[in-house]
N, C-alpha and C. Protein backbone atom coordinates (compact mmCIF):
# COMPACT_ATOMS: atom_id res chain seq x y z
N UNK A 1 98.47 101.26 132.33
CA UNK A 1 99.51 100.93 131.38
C UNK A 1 100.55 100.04 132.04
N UNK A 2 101.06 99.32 131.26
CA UNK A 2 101.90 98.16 131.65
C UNK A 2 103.16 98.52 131.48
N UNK A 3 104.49 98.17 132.44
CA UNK A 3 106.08 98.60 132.21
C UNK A 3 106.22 98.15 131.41
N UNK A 4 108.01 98.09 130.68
CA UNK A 4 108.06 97.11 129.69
C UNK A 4 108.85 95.67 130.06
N UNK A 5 108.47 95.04 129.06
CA UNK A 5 109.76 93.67 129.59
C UNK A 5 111.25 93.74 129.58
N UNK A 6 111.96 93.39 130.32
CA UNK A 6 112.66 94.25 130.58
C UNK A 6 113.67 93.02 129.37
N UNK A 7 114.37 93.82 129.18
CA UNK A 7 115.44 93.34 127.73
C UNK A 7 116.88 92.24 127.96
N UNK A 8 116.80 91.77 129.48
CA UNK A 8 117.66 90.49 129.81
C UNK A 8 117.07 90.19 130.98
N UNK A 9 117.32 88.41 131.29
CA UNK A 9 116.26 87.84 131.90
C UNK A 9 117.46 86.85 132.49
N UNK A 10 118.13 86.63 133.68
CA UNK A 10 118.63 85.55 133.87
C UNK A 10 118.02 83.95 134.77
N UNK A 11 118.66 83.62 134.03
CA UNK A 11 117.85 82.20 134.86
C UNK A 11 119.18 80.73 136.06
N UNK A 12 119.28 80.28 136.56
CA UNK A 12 120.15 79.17 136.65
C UNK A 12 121.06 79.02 135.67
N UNK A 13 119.92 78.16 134.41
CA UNK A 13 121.24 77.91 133.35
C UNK A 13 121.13 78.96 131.89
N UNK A 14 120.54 79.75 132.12
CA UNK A 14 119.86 80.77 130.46
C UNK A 14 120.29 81.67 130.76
N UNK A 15 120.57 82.49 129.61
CA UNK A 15 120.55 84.19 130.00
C UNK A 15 119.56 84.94 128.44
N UNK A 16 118.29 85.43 128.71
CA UNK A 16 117.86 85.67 127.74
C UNK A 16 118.22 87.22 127.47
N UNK A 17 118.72 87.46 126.19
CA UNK A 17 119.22 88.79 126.20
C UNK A 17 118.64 89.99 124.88
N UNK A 18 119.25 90.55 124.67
CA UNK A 18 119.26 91.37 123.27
C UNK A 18 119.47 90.68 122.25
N UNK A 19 118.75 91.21 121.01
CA UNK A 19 119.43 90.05 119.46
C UNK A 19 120.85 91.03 119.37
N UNK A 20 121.75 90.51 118.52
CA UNK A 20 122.67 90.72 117.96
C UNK A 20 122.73 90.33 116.22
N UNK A 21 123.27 90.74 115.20
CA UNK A 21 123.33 90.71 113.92
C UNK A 21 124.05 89.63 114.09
N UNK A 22 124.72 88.95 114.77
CA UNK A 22 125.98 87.65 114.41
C UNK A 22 125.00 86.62 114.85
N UNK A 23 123.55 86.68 115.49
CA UNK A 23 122.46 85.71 115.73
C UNK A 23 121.65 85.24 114.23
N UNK A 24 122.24 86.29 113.66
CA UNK A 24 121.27 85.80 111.93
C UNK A 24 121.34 84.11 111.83
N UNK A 25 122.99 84.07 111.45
CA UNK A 25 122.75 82.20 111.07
C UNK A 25 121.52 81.52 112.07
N UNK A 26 121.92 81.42 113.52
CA UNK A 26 121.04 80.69 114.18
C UNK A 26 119.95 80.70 114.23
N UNK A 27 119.41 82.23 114.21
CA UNK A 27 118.19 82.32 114.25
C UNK A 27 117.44 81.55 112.71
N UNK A 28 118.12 81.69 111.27
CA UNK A 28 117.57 81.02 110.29
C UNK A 28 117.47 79.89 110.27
N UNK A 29 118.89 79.29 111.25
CA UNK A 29 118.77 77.44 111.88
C UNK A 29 117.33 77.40 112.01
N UNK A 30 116.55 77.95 112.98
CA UNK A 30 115.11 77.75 113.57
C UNK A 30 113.89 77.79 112.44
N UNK A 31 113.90 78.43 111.47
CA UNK A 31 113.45 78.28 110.45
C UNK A 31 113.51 77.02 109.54
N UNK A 32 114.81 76.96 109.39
CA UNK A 32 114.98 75.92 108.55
C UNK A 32 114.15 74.32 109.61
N UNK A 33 114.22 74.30 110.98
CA UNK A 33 114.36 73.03 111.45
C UNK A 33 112.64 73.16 111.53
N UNK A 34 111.80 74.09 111.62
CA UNK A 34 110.75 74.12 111.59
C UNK A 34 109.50 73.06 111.09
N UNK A 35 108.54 72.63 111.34
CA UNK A 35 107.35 71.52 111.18
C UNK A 35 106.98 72.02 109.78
N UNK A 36 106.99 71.19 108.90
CA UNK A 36 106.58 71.95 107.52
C UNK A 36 104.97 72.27 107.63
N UNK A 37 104.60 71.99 108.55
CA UNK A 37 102.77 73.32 108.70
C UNK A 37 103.06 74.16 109.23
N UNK A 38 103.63 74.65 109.69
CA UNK A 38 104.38 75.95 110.42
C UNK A 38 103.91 77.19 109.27
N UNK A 39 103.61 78.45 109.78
CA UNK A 39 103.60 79.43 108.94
C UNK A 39 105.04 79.94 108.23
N UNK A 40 105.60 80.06 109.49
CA UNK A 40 106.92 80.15 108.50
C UNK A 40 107.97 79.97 108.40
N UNK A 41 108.23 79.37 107.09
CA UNK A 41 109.86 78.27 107.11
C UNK A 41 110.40 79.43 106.19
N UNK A 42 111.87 78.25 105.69
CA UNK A 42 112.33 78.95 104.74
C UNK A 42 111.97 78.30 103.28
N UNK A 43 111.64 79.74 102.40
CA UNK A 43 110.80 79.20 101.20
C UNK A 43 111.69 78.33 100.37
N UNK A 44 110.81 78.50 99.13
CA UNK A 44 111.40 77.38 97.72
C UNK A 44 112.74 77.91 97.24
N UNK A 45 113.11 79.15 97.64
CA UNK A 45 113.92 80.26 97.03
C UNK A 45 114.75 80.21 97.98
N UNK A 46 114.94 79.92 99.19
CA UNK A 46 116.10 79.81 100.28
C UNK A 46 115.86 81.20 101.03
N UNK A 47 114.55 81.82 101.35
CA UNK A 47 114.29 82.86 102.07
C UNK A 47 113.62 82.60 103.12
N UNK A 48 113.57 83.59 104.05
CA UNK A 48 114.56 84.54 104.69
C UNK A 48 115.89 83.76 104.52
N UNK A 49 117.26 84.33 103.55
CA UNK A 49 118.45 84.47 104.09
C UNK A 49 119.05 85.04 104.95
N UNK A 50 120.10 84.59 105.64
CA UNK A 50 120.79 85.04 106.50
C UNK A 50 120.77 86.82 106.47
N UNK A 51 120.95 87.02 105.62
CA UNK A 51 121.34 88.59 105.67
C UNK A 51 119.79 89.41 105.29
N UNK A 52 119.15 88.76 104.70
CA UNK A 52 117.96 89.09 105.37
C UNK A 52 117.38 89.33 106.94
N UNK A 53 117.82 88.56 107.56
CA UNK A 53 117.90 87.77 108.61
C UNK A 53 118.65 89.20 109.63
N UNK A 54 119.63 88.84 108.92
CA UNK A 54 120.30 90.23 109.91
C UNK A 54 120.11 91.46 109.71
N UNK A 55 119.51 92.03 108.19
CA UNK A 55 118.75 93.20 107.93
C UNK A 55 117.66 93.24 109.34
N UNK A 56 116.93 92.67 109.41
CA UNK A 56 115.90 92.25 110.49
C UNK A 56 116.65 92.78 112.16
N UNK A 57 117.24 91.97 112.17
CA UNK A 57 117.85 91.95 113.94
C UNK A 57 118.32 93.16 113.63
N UNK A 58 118.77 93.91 112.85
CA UNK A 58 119.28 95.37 112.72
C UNK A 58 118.55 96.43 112.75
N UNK A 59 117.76 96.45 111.82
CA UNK A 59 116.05 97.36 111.85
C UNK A 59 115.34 97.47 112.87
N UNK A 60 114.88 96.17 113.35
CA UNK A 60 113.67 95.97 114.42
C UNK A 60 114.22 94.38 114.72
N UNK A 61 115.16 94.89 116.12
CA UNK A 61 115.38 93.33 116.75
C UNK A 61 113.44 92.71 117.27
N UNK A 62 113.24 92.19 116.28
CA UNK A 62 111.83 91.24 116.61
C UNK A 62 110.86 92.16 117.73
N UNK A 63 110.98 92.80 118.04
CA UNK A 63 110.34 93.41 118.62
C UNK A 63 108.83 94.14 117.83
N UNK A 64 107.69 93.86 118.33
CA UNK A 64 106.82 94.59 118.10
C UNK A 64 106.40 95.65 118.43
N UNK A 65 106.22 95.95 119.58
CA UNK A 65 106.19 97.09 119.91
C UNK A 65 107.24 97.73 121.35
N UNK A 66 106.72 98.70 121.69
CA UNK A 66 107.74 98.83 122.86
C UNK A 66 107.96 98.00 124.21
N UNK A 67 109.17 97.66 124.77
CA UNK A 67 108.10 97.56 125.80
C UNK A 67 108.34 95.50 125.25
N UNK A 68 108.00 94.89 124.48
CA UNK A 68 107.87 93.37 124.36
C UNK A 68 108.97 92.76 123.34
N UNK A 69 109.14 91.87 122.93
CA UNK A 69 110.36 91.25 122.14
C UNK A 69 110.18 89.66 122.71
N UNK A 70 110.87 89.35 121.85
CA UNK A 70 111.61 88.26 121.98
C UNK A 70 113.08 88.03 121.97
N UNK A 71 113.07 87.70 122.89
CA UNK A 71 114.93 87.77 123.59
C UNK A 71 115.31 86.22 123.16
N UNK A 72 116.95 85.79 122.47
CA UNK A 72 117.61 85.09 122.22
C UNK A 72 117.96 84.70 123.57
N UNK A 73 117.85 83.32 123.38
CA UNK A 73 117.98 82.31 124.72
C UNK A 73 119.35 81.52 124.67
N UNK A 74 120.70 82.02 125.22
CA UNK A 74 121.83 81.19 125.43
C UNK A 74 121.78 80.17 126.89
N UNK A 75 122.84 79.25 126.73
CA UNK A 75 122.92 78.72 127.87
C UNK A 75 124.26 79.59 128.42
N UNK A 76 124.47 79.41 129.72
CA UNK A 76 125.01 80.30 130.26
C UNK A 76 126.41 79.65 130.75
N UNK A 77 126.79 78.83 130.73
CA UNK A 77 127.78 78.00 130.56
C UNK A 77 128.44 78.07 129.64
N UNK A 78 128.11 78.58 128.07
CA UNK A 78 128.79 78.02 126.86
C UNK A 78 128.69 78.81 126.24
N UNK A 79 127.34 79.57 126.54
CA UNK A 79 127.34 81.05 125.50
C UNK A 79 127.09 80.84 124.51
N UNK A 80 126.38 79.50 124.10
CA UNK A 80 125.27 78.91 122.87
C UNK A 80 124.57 79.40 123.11
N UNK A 81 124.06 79.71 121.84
CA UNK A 81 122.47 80.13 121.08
C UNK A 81 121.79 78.88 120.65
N UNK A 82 119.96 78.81 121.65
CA UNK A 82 119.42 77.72 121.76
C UNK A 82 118.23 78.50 120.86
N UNK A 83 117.94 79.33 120.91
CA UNK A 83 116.26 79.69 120.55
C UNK A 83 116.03 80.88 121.13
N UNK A 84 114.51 81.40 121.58
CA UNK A 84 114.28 82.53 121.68
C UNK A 84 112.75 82.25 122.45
N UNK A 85 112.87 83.28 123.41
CA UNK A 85 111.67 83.24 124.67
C UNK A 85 111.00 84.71 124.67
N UNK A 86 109.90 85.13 124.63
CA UNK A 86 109.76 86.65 124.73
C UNK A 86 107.77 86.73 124.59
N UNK A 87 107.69 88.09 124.68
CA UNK A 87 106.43 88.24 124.63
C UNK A 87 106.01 89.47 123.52
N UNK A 88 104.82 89.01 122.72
CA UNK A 88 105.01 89.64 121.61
C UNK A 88 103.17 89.95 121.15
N UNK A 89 102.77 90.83 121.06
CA UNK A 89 101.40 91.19 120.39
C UNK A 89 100.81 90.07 119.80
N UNK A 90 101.13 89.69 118.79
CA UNK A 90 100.93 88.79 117.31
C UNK A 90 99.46 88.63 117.58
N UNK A 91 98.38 87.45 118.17
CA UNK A 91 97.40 87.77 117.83
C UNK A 91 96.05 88.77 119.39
N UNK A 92 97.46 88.92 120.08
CA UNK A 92 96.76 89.23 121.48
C UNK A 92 97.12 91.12 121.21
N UNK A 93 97.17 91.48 122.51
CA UNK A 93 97.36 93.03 122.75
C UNK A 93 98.45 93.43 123.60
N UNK A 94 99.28 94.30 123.45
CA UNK A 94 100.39 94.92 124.79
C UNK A 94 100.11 94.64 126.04
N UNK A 95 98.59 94.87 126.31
CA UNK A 95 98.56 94.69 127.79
C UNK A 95 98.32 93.08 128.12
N UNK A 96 97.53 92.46 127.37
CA UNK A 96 97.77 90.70 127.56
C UNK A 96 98.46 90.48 126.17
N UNK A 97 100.04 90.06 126.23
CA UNK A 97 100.52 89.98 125.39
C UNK A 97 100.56 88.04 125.01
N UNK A 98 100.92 87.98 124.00
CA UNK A 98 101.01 86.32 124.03
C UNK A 98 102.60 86.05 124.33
N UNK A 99 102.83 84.93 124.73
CA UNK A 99 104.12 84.03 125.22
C UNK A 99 104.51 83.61 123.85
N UNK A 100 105.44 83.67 123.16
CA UNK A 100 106.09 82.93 122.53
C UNK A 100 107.92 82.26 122.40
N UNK A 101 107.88 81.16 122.18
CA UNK A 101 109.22 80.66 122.10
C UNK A 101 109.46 79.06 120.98
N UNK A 102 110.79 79.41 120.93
CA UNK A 102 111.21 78.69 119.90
C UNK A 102 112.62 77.97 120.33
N UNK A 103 112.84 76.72 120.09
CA UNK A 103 114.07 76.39 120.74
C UNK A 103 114.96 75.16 119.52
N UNK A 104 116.20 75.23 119.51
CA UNK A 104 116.32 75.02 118.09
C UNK A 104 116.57 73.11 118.83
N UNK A 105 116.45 72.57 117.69
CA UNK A 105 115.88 70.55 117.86
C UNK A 105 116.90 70.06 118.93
N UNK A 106 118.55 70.49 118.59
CA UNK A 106 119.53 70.07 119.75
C UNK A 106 119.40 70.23 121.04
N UNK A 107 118.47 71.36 121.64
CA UNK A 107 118.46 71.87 122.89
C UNK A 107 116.94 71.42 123.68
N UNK A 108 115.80 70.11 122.42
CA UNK A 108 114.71 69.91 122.88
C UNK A 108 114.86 68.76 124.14
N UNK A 109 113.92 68.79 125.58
CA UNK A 109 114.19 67.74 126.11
C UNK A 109 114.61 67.85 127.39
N UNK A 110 115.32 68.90 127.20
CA UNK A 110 116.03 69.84 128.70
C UNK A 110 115.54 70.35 129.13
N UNK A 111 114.05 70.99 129.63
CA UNK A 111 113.94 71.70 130.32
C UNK A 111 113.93 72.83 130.15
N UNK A 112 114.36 73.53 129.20
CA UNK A 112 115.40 74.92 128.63
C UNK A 112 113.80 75.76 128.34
N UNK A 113 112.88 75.24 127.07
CA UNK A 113 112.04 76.12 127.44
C UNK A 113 110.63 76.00 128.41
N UNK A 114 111.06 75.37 129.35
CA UNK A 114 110.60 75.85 130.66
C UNK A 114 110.53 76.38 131.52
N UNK A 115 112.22 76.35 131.48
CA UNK A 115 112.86 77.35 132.78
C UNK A 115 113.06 78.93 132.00
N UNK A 116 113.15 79.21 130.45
CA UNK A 116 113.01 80.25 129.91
C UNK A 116 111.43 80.74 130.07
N UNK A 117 110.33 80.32 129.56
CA UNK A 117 108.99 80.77 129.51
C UNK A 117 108.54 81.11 131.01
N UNK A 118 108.96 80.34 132.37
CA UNK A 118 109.00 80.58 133.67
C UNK A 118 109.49 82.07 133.76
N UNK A 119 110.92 82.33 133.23
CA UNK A 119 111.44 83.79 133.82
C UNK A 119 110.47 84.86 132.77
N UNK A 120 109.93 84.73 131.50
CA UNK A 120 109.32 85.73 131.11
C UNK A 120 108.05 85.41 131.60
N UNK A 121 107.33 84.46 131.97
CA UNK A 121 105.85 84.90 133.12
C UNK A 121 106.23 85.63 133.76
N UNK A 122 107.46 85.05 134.67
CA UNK A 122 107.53 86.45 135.90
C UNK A 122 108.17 87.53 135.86
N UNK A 123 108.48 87.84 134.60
CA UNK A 123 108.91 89.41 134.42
C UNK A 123 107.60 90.00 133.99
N UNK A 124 106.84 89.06 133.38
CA UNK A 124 105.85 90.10 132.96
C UNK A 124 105.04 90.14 134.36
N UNK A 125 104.71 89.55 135.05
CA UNK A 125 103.66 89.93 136.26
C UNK A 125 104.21 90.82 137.06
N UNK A 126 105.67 90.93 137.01
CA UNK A 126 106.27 92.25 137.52
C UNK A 126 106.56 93.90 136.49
N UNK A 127 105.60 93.61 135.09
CA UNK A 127 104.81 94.30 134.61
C UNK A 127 103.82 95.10 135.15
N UNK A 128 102.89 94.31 135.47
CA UNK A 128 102.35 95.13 135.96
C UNK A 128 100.82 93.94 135.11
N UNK A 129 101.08 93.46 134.28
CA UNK A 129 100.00 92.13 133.27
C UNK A 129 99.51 91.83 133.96
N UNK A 130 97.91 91.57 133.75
CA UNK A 130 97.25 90.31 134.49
C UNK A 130 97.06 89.45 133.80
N UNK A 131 97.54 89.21 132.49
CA UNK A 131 96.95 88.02 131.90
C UNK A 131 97.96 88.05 130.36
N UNK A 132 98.46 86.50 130.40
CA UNK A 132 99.11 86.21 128.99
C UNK A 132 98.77 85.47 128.15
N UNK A 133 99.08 85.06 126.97
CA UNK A 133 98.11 84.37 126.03
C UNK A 133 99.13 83.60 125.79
N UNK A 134 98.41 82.50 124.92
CA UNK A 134 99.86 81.42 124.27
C UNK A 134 98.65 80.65 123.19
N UNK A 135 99.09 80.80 121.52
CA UNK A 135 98.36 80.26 120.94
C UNK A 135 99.37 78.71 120.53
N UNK A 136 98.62 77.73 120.27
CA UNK A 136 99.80 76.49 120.21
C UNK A 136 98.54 75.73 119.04
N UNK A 137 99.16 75.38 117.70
CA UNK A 137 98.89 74.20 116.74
C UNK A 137 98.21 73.06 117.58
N UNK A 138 97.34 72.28 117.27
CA UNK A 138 97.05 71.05 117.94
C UNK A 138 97.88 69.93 118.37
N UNK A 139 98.39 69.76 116.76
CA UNK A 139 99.89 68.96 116.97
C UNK A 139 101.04 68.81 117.92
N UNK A 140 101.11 70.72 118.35
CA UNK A 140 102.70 70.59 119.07
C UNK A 140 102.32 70.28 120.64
N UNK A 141 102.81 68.73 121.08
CA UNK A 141 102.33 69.01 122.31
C UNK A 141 103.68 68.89 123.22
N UNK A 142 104.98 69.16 122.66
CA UNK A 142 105.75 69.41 123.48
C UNK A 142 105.21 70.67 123.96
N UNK A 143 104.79 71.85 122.89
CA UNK A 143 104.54 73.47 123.62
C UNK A 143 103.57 73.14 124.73
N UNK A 144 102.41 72.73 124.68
CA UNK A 144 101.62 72.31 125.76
C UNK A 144 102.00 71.93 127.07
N UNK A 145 103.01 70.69 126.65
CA UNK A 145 103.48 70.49 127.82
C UNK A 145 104.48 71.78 128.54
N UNK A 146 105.13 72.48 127.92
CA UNK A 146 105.63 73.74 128.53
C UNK A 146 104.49 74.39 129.03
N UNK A 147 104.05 75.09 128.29
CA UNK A 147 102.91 76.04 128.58
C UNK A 147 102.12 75.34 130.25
N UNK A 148 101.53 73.99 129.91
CA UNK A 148 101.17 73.39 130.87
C UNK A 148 102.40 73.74 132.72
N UNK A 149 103.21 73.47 132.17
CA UNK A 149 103.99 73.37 133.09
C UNK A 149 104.61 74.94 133.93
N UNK A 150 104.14 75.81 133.62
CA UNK A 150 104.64 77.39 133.67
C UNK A 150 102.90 77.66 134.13
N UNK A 151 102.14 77.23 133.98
CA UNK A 151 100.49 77.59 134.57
C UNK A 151 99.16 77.80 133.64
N UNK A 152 99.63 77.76 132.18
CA UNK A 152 98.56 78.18 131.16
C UNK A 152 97.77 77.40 131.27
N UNK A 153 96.18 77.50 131.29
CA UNK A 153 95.28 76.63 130.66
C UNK A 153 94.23 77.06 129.35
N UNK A 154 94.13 75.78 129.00
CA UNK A 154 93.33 75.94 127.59
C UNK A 154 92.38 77.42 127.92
N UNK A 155 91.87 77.75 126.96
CA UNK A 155 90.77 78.73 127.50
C UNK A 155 89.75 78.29 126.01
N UNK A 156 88.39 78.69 125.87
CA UNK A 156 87.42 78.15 125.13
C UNK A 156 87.73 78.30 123.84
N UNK A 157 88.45 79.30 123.41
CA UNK A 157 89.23 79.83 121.73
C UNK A 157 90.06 78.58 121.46
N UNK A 158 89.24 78.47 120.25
CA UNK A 158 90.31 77.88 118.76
C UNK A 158 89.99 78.60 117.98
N UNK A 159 91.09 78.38 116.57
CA UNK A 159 91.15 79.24 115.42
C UNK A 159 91.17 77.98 114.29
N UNK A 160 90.42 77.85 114.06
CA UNK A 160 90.08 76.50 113.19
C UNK A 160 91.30 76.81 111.86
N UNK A 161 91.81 75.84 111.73
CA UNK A 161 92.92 75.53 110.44
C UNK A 161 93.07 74.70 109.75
N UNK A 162 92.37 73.70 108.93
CA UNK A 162 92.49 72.52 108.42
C UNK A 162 93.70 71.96 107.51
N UNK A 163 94.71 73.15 107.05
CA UNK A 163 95.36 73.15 106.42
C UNK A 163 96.94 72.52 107.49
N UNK A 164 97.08 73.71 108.52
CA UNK A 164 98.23 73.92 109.48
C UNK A 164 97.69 73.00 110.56
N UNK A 165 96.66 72.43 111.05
CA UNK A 165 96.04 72.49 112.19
C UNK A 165 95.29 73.62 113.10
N UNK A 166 94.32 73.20 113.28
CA UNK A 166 93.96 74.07 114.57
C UNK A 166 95.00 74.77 115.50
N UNK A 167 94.78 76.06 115.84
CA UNK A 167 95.53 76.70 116.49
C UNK A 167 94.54 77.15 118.28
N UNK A 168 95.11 76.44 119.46
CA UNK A 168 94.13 76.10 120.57
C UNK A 168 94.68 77.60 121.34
N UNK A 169 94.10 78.31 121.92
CA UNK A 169 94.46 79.92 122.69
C UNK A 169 94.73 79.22 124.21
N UNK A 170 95.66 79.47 124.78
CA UNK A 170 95.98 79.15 126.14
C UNK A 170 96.07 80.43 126.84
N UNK A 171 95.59 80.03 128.10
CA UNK A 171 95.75 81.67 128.93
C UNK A 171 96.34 80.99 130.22
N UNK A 172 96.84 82.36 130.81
CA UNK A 172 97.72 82.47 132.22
C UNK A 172 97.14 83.68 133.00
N UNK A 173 96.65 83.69 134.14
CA UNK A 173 96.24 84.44 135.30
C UNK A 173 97.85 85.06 135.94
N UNK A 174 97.99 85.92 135.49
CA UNK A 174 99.47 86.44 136.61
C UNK A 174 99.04 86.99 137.82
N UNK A 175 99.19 87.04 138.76
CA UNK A 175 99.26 86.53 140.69
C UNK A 175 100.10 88.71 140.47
N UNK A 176 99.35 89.03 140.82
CA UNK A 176 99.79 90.88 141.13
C UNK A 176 100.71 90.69 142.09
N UNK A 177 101.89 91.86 142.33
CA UNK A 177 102.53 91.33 142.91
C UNK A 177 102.16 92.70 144.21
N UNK A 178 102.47 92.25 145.73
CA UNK A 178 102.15 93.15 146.90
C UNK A 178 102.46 94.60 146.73
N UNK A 179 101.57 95.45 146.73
CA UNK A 179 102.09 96.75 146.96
C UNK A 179 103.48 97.08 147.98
C-alpha cells in the first residue's frame, strides 16, 4: 500500500496547497478558458457556477480518494492562484495514479507547470509509487512537452476519440527511494 500525497508541496516559486471555498471564482476561470474539445467546460446554461464550484471545494476538495487530490498551485511571491497540480485515479488506480494539471492561460510559458508536476513526481515516489500515468489529447502539446520534460514517455495505449481527439496514455517509472 502506498502513503498518501501529502496535502502541500513547496517549490522555488509555487506553493501547492489545500483548496479553499474563496478558490471557486478561479478555479471556474479554468473552465471557462478551456479548449472547446475538452470534456469539461462551462455549459450553455453558465454551469458549473461559482457556487457550485464552491459547494464542490466544500464537500470533496477534488479529491478522489484518500491519500490523492489535486492541490491549487499559487505563486509564492504574490499569493496568486495559477491552476492546479495533483494526482488523481480518473482513468488509472491509487497505486499508479495519473498526473494531472491545469494552469490558467496568464501563467502559460513559465515554466510553472513544470516545476509544479516535478514536485508531485517526487512526492509521489516518496509514496512509496512505482509508476504514474498521464493521459494527454493529441492536440495538447504544450502538456507533452511538460510531461516530456518531468520523465513521462508515451507508452503503447491510446483511447481513440474522433470527436475530442485521441487521448495518448503517458507513463513515468519512479526511481524507489534507498532504504
Amino acid at each position: 500500500m502506498c502513503d498518501d500525497l501529502p496535502a502541500e508541496l513547496t517549490t522555488e516559486r509555487l506553493h501547492l496547497r489545500r483548496w479553499r471555498p474563496s478558490d471557486a471564482e478561479e478555479y471556474r476561470g479554468l473552465w471557462a478558458e478551456r479548449d472547446v474539445r475538452a470534456r469539461r467546460r462551462i455549459d450553455a446554461d453558465g454551469r458549473p457556477t461559482v457556487e457550485e464550484i464552491r459547494g464542490w471545494l466544500t464537500e470533496n476538495p477534488l479529491a478522489a480518494d484518500a491519500g490523492l487530490g489535486l492541490l491549487p498551485i499559487e505563486v509564492r511571491a504574490t499569493g496568486e492562484f495559477i491552476g492546479y497540480c495533483g494526482l488523481t485515479v480518473g482513468q488509472a488506480t491509487f497505486d499508479e495514479p495519473e498526473i494531472a494539471y491545469e494552469l490558467a492561460a496568464r501563467a502559460h510559458g513559465q515554466g510553472y507547470a513544470t516545476e509544479a508536476a516535478r514536485a508531485v513526481v517526487e512526492a509521489a515516489a516518496r509514496t512509496g509509487r512505482r509508476r504514474l500515468w498521464a493521459t494527454v489529447r493529441e492536440w495538447n502539446t504544450a502538456s507533452f512537452r511538460v510531461l516530456e520534460k518531468v520523465g513521462f514517455e508515451r507508452s503503447e495505449r491510446v483511447d481513440e476519440d474522433p470527436e475530442r481527439g485521441d487521448s495518448i496514455w503517458m507513463t513515468r517509472v519512479l526511481a524507489q527511494p534507498l532504504a
